[in-house]
N, C-alpha and C. Protein backbone atom coordinates (compact mmCIF):
# COMPACT_ATOMS: atom_id res chain seq x y z
N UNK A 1 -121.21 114.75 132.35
CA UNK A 1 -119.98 115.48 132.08
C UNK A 1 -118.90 114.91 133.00
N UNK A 2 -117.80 114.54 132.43
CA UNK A 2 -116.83 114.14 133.39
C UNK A 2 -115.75 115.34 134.50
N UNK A 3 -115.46 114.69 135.24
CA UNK A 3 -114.77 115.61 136.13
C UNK A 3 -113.89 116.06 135.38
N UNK A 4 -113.27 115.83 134.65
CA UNK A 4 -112.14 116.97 133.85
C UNK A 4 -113.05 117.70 133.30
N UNK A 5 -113.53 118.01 132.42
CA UNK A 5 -114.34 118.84 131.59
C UNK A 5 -114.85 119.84 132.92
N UNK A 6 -115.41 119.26 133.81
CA UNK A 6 -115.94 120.00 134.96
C UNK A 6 -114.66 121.40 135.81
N UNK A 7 -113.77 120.59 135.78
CA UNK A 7 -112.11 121.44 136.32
C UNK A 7 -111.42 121.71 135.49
N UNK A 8 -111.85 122.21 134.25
CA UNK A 8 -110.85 122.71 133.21
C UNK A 8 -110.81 124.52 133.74
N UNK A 9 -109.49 124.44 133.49
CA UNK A 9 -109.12 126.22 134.15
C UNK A 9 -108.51 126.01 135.33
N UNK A 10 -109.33 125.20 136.28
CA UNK A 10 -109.00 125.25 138.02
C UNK A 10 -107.76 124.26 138.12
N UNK A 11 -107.41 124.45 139.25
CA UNK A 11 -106.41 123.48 140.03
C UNK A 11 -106.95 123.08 141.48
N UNK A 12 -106.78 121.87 141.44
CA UNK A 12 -107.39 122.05 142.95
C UNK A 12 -106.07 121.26 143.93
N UNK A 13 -106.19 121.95 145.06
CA UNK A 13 -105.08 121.72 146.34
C UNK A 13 -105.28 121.64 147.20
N UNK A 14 -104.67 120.95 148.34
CA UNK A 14 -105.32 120.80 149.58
C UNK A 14 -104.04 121.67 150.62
N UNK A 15 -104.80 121.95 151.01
CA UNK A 15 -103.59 123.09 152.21
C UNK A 15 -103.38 121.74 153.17
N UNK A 16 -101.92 122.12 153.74
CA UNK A 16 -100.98 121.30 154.04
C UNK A 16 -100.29 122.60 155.15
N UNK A 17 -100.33 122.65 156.12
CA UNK A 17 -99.48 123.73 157.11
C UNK A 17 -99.60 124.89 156.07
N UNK A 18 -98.62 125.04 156.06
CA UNK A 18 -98.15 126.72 155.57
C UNK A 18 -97.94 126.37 153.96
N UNK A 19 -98.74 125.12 153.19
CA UNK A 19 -98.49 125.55 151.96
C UNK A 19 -99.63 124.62 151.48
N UNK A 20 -100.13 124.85 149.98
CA UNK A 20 -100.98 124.33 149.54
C UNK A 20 -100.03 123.28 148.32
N UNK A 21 -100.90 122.07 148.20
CA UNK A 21 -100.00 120.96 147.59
C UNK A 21 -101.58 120.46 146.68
N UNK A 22 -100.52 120.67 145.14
CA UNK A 22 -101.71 120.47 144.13
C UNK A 22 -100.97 119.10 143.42
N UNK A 23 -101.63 117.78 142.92
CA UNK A 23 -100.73 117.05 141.98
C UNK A 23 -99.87 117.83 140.51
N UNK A 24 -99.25 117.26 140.21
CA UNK A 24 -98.62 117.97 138.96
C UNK A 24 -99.29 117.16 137.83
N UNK A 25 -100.30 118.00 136.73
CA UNK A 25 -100.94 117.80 135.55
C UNK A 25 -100.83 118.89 134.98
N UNK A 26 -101.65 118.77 133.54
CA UNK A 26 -101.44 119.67 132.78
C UNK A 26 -101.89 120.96 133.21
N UNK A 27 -102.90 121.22 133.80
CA UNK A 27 -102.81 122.42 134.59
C UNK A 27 -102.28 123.29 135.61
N UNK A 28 -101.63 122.21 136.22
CA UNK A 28 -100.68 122.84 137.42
C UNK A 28 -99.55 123.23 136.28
N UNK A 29 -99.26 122.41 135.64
CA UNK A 29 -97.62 122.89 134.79
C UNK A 29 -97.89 123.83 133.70
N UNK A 30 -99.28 124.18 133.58
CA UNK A 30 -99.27 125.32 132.24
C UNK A 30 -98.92 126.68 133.59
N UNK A 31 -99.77 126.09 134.61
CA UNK A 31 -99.83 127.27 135.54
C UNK A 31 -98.72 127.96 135.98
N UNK A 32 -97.65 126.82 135.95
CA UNK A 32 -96.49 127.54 136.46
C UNK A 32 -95.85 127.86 135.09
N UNK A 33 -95.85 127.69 134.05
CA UNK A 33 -95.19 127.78 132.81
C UNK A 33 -95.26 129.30 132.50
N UNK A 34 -96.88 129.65 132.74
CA UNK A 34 -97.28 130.67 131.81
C UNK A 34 -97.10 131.83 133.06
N UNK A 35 -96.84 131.18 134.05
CA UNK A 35 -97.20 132.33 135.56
C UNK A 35 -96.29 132.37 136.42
N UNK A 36 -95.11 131.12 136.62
CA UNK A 36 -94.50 130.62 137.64
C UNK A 36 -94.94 130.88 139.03
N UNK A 37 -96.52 130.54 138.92
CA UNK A 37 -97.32 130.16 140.42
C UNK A 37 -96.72 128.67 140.67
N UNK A 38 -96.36 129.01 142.15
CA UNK A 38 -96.25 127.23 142.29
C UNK A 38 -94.55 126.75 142.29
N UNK A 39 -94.18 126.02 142.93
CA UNK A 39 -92.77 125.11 142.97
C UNK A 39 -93.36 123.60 142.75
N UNK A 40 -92.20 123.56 141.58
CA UNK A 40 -92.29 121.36 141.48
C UNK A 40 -91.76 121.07 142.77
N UNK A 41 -92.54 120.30 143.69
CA UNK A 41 -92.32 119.46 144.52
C UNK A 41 -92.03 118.52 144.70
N UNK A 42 -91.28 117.24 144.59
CA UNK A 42 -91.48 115.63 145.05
C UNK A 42 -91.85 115.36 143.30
N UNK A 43 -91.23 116.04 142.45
CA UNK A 43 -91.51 115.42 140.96
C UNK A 43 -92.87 115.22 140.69
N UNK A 44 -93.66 115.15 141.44
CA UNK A 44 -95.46 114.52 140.88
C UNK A 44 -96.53 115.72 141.60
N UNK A 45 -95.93 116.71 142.32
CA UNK A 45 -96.41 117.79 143.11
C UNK A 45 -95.73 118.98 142.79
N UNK A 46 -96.91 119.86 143.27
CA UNK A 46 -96.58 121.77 142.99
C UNK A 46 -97.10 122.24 144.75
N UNK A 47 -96.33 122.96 144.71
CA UNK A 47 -96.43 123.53 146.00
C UNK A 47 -96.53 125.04 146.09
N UNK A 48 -97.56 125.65 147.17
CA UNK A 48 -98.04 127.08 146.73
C UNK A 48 -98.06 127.71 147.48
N UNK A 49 -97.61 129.03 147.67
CA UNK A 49 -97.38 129.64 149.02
C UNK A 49 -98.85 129.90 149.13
N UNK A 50 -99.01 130.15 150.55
CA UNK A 50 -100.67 130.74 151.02
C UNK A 50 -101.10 132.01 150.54
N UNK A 51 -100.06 132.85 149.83
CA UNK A 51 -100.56 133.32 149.04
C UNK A 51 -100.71 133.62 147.95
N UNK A 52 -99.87 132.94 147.30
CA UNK A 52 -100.50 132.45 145.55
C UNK A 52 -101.78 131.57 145.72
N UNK A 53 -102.10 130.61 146.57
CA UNK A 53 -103.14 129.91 146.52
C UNK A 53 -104.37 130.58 146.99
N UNK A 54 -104.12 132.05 147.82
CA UNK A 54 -105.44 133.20 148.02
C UNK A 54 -105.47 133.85 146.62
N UNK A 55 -104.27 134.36 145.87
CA UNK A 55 -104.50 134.88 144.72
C UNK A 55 -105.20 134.03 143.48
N UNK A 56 -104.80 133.22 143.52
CA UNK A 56 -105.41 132.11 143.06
C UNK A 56 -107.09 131.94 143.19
N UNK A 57 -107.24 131.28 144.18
CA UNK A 57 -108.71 131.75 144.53
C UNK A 57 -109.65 132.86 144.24
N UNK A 58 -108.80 133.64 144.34
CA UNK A 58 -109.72 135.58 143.73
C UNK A 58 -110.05 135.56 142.64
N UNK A 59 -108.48 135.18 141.92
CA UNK A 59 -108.96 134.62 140.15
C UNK A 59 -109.69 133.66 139.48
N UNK A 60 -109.69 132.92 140.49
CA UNK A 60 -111.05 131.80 139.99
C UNK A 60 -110.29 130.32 139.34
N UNK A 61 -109.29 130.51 139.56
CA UNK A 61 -108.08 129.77 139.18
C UNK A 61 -107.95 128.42 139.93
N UNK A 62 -108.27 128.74 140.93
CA UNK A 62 -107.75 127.41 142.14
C UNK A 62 -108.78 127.15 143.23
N UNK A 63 -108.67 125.66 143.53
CA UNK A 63 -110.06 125.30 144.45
C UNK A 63 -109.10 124.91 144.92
N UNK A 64 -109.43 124.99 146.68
CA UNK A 64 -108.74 124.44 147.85
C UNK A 64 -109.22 124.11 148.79
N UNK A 65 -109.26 122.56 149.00
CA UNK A 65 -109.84 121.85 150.66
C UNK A 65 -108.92 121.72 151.69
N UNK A 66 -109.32 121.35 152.34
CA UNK A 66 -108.39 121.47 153.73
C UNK A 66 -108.38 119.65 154.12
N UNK A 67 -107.92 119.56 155.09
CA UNK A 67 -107.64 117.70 154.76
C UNK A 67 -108.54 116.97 155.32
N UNK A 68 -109.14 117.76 155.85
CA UNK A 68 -110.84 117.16 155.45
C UNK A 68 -111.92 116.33 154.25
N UNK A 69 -111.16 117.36 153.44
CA UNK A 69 -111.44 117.52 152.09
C UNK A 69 -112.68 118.69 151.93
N UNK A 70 -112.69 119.75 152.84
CA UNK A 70 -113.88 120.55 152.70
C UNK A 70 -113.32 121.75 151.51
N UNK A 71 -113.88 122.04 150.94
CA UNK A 71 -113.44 123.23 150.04
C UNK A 71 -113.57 124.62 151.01
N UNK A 72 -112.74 125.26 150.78
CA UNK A 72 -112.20 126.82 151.61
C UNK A 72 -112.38 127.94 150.93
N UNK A 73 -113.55 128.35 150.77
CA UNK A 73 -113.65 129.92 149.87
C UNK A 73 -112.60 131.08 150.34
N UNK A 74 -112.41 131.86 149.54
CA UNK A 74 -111.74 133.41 149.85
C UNK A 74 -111.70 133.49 151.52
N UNK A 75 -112.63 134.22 152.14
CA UNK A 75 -113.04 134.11 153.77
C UNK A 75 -112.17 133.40 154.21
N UNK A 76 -112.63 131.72 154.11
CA UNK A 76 -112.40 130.66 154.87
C UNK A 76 -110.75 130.34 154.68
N UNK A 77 -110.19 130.58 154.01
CA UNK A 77 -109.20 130.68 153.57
C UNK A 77 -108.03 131.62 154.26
N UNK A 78 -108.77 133.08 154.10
CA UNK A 78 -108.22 133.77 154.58
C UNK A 78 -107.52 133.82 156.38
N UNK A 79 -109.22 132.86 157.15
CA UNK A 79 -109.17 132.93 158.20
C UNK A 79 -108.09 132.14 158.81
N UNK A 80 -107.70 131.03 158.12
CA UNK A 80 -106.60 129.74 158.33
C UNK A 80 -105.44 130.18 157.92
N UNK A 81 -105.13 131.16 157.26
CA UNK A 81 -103.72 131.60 156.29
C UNK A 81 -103.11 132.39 157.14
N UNK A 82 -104.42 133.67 158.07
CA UNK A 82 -104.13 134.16 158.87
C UNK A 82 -103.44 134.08 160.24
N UNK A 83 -104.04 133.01 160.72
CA UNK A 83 -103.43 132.07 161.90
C UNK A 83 -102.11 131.77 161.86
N UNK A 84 -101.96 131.01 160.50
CA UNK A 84 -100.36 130.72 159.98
C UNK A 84 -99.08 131.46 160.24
N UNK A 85 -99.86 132.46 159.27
CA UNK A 85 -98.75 133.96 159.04
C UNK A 85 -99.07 135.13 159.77
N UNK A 86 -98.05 135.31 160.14
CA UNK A 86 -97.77 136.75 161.22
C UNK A 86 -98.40 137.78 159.59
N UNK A 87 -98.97 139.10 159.53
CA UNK A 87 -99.58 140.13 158.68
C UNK A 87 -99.82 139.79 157.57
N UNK A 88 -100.45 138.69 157.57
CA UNK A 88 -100.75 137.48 156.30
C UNK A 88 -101.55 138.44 155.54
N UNK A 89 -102.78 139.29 155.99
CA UNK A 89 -103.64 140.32 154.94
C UNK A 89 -102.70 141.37 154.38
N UNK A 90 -101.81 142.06 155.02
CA UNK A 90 -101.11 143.33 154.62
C UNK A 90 -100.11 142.79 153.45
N UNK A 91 -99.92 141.24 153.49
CA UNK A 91 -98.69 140.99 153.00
C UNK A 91 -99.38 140.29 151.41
N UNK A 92 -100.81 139.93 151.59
CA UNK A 92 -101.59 140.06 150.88
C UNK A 92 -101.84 140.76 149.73
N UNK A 93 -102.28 141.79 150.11
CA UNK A 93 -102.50 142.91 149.58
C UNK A 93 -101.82 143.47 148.59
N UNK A 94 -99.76 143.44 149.43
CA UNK A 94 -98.81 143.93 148.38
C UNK A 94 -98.50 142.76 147.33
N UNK A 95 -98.43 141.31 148.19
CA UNK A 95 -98.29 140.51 146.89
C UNK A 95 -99.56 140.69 145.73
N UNK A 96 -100.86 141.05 146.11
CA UNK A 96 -101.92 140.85 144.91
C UNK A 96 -101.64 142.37 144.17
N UNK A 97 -101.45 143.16 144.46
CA UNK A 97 -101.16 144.68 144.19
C UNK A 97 -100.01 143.77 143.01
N UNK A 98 -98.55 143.38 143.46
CA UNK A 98 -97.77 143.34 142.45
C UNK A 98 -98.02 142.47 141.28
N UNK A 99 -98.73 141.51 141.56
CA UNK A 99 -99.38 140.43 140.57
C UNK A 99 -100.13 141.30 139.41
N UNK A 100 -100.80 142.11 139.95
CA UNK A 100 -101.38 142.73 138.79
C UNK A 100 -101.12 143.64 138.18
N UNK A 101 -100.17 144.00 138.97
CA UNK A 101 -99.36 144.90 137.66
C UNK A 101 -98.17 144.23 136.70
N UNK A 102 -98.22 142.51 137.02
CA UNK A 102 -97.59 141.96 136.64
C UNK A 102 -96.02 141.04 136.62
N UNK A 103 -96.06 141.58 137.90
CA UNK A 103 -94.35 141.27 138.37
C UNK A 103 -94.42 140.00 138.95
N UNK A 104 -93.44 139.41 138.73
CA UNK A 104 -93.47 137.36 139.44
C UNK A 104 -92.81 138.09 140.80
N UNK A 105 -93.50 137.31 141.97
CA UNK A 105 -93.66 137.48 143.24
C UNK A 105 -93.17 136.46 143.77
N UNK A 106 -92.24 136.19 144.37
CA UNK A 106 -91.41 135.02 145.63
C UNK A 106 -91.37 135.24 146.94
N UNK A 107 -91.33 134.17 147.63
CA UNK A 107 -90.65 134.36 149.02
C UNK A 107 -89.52 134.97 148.86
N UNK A 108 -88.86 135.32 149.75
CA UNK A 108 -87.14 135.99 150.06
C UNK A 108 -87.10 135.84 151.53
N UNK A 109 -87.89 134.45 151.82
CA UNK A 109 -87.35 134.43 153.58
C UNK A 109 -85.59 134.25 153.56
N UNK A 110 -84.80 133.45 152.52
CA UNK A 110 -83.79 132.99 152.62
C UNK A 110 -83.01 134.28 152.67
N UNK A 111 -83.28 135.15 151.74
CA UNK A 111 -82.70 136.72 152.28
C UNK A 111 -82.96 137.85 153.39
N UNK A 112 -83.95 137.43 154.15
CA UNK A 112 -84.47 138.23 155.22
C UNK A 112 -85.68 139.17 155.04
N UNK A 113 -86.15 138.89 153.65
CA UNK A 113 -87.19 139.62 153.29
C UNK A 113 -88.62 139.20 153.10
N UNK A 114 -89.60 139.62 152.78
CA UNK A 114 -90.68 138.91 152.96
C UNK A 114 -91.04 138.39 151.32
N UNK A 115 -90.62 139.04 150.56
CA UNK A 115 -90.41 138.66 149.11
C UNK A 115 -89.60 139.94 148.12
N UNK A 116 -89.13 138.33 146.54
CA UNK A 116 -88.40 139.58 146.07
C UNK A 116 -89.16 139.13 144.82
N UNK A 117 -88.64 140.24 143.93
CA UNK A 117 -89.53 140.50 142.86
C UNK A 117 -89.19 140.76 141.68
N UNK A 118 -89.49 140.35 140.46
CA UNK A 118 -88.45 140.31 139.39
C UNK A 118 -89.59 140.99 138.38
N UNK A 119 -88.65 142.14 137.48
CA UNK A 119 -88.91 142.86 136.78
C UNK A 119 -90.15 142.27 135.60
N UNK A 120 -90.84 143.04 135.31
CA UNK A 120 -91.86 142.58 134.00
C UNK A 120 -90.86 141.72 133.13
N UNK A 121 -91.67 140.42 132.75
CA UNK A 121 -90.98 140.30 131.71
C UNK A 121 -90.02 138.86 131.86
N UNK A 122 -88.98 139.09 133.39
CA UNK A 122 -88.51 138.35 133.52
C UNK A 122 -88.91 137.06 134.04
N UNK A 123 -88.23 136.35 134.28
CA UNK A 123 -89.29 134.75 134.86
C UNK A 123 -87.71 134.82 135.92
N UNK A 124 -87.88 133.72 137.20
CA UNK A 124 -86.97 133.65 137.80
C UNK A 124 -85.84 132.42 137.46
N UNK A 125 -85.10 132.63 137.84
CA UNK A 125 -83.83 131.17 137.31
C UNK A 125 -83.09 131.84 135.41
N UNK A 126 -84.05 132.86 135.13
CA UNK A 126 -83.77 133.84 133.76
C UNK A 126 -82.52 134.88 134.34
N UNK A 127 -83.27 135.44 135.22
CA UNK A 127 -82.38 136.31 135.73
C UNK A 127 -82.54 137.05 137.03
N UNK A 128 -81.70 137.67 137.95
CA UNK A 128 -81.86 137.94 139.78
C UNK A 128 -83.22 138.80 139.29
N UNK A 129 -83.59 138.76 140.63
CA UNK A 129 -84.84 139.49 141.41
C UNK A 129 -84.05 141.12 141.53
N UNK A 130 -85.54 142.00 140.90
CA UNK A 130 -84.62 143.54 140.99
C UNK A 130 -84.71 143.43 142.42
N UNK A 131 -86.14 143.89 143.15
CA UNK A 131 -86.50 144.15 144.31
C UNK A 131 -86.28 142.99 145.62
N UNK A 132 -86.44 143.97 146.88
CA UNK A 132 -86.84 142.78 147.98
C UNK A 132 -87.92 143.46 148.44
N UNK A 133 -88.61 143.10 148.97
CA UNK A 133 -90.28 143.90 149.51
C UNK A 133 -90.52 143.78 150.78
N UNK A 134 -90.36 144.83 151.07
CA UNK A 134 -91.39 144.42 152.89
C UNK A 134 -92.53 145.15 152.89
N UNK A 135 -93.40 144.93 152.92
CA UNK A 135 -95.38 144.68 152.94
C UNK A 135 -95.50 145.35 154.71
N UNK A 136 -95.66 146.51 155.15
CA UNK A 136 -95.83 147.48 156.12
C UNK A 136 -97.55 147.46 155.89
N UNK A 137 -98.08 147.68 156.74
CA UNK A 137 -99.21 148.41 157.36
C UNK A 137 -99.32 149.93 157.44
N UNK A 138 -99.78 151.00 156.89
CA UNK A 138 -99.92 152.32 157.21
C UNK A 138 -99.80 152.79 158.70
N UNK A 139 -100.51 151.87 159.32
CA UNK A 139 -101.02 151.91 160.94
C UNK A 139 -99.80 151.56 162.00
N UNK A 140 -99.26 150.51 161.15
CA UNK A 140 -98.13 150.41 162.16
C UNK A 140 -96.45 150.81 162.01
N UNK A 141 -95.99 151.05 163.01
CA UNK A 141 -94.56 152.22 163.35
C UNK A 141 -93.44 150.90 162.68
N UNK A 142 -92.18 151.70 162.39
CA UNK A 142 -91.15 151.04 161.89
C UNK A 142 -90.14 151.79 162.39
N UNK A 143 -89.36 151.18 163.31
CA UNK A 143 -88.27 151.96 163.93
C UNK A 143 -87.14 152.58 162.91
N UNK A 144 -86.23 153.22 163.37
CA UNK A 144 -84.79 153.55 162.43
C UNK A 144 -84.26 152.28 162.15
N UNK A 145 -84.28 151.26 163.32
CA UNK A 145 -83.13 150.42 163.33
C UNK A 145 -84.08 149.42 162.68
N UNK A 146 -85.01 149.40 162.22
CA UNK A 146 -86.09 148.03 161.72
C UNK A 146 -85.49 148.44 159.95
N UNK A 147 -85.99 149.91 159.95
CA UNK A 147 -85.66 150.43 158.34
C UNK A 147 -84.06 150.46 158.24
N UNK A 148 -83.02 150.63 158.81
CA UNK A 148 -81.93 150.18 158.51
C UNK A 148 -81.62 148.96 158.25
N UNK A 149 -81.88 148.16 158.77
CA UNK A 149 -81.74 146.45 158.45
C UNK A 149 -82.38 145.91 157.46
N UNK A 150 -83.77 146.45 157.05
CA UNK A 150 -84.66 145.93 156.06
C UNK A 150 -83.56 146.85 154.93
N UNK A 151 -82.77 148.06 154.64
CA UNK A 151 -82.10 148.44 153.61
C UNK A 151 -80.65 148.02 153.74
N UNK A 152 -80.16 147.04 155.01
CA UNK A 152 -79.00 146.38 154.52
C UNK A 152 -79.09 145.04 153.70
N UNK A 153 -80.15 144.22 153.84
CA UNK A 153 -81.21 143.54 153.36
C UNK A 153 -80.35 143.23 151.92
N UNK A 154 -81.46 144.44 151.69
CA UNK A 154 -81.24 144.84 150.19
C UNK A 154 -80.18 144.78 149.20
N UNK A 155 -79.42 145.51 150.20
CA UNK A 155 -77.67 146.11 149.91
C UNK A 155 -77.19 144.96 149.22
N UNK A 156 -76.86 143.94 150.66
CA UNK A 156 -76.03 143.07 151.02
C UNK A 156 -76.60 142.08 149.88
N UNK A 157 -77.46 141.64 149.06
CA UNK A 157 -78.53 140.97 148.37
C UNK A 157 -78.36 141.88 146.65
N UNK A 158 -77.83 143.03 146.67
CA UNK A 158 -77.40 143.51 145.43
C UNK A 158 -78.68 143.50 144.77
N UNK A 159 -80.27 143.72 145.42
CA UNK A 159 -81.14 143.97 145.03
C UNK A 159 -81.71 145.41 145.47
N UNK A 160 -82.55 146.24 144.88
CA UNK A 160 -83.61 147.66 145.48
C UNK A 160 -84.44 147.24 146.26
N UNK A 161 -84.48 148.15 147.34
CA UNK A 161 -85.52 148.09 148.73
C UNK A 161 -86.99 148.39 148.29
N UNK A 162 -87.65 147.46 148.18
CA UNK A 162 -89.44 148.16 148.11
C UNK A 162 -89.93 147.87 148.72
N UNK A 163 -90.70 149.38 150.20
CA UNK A 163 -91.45 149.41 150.72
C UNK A 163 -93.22 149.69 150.10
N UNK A 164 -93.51 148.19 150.69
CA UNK A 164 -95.35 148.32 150.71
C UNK A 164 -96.23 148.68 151.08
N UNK A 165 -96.55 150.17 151.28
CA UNK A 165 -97.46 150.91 152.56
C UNK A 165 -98.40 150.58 152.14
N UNK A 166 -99.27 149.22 152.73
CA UNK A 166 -100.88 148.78 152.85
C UNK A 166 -101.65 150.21 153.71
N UNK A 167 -102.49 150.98 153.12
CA UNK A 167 -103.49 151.92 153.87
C UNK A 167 -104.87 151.51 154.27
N UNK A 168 -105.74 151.85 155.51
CA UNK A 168 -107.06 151.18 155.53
C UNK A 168 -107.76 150.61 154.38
N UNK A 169 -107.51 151.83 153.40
CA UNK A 169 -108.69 151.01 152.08
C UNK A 169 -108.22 149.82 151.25
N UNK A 170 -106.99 149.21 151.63
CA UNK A 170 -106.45 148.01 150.59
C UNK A 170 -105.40 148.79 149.93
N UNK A 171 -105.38 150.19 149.43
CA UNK A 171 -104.43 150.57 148.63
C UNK A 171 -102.96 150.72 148.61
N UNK A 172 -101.78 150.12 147.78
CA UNK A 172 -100.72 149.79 148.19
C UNK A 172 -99.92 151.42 147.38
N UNK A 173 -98.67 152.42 148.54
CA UNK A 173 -97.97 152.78 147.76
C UNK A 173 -96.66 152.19 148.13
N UNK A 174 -95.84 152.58 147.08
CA UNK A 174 -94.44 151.84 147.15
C UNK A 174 -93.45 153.05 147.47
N UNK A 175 -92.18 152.60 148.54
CA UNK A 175 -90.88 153.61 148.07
C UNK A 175 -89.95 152.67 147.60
N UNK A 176 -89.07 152.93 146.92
CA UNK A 176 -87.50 152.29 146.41
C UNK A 176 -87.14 153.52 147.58
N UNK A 177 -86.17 152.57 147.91
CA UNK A 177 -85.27 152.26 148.81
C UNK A 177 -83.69 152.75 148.20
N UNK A 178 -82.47 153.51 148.94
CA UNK A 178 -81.55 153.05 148.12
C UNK A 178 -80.50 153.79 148.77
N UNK A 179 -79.57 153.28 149.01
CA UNK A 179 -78.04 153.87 149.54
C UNK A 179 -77.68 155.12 149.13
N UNK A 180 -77.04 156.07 149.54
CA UNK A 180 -76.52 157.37 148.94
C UNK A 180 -74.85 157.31 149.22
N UNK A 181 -73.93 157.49 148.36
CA UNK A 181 -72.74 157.81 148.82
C UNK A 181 -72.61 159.25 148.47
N UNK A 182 -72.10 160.19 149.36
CA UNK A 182 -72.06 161.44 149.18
C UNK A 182 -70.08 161.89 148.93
């Protein structure tokens, strides 16, 4: 059996710092077509945040070595992603939480957020991101002045505030966020 027949479905990538780098073929480009997992990189490359390439992995979607060339299960994966990123699991959690309910998931470092998030339906470069998301821990405190800034964020960005309360068991609830003029 040849190696394609063998990697039909998968993508495989090799983590690279803080991002995973897959060649661009027909599977990387259905992937981003049908999913917009992934940025075209360098025209012949897709590039994947660490955590589309964990979500990825869960789904059975994506194989990833390290430049070794060792392959990195879920775990092993997790343990290196972690290192990377400051609340890499909590932030986890809310990105895989929104994936499955279907919403396309981005960075929003360029806005101050940890990602923003565009309505069912929409694809990005279609039309703005409703949400911006910040991915909280149950466990840990958020000052006045942390939650004021994360909702000027928002404001200033002409997008809705969604907070991600990660709880011990994995389970994500959400608040919208939102200005009052009285």
């Amino acid at each position: 059996m040849s190696k394609k027949k063998e990697n039909i479905g998968f993508v495989e990538g090799v983590l690279v710092g803080r991002n995973v780098i897959a060649d661009s073929n027909d599977e990387t480009r259905e992937l981003y077509d049908k999913t917009r997992y992934g940025e075209l990189f360098k025209s012949n490359k897709f590039q994947y945040a660490l955590l589309e390439a964990l979500f990825l992995i869960e789904r059975g979607k994506f194989k990833i070595f390290d430049i070794k060339g060792v392959e990195l299960d879920f775990d092993g994966f997790i343990k290196k992603a972690s290192k990377l990123e400051k609340n890499f699991w909590t932030r986890y959690l809310v990105f895989a939480d929104l994936r499955r309910r279907g919403y396309i998931v981005k960075t929003a470092l360029k806005f101050g957020a940890d990602f923003r998030v565009y309505d069912r339906g929409v694809k990005p470069g279609e039309d703005h991101a409703k949400w911006v998301v910040f991915p909280v821990s149950e466990g840990d405190g958020l000052t006045w002045f942390e939650f004021s800034a994360k909702n000027r964020v928002a404001h200033s960005t002409k997008k809705k505030l969604l907070m991600g309360i990660a709880d011990a068991e994995g389970e994500i609830t959400y608040y919208e966020v939102g200005w009052i003029r009285p």
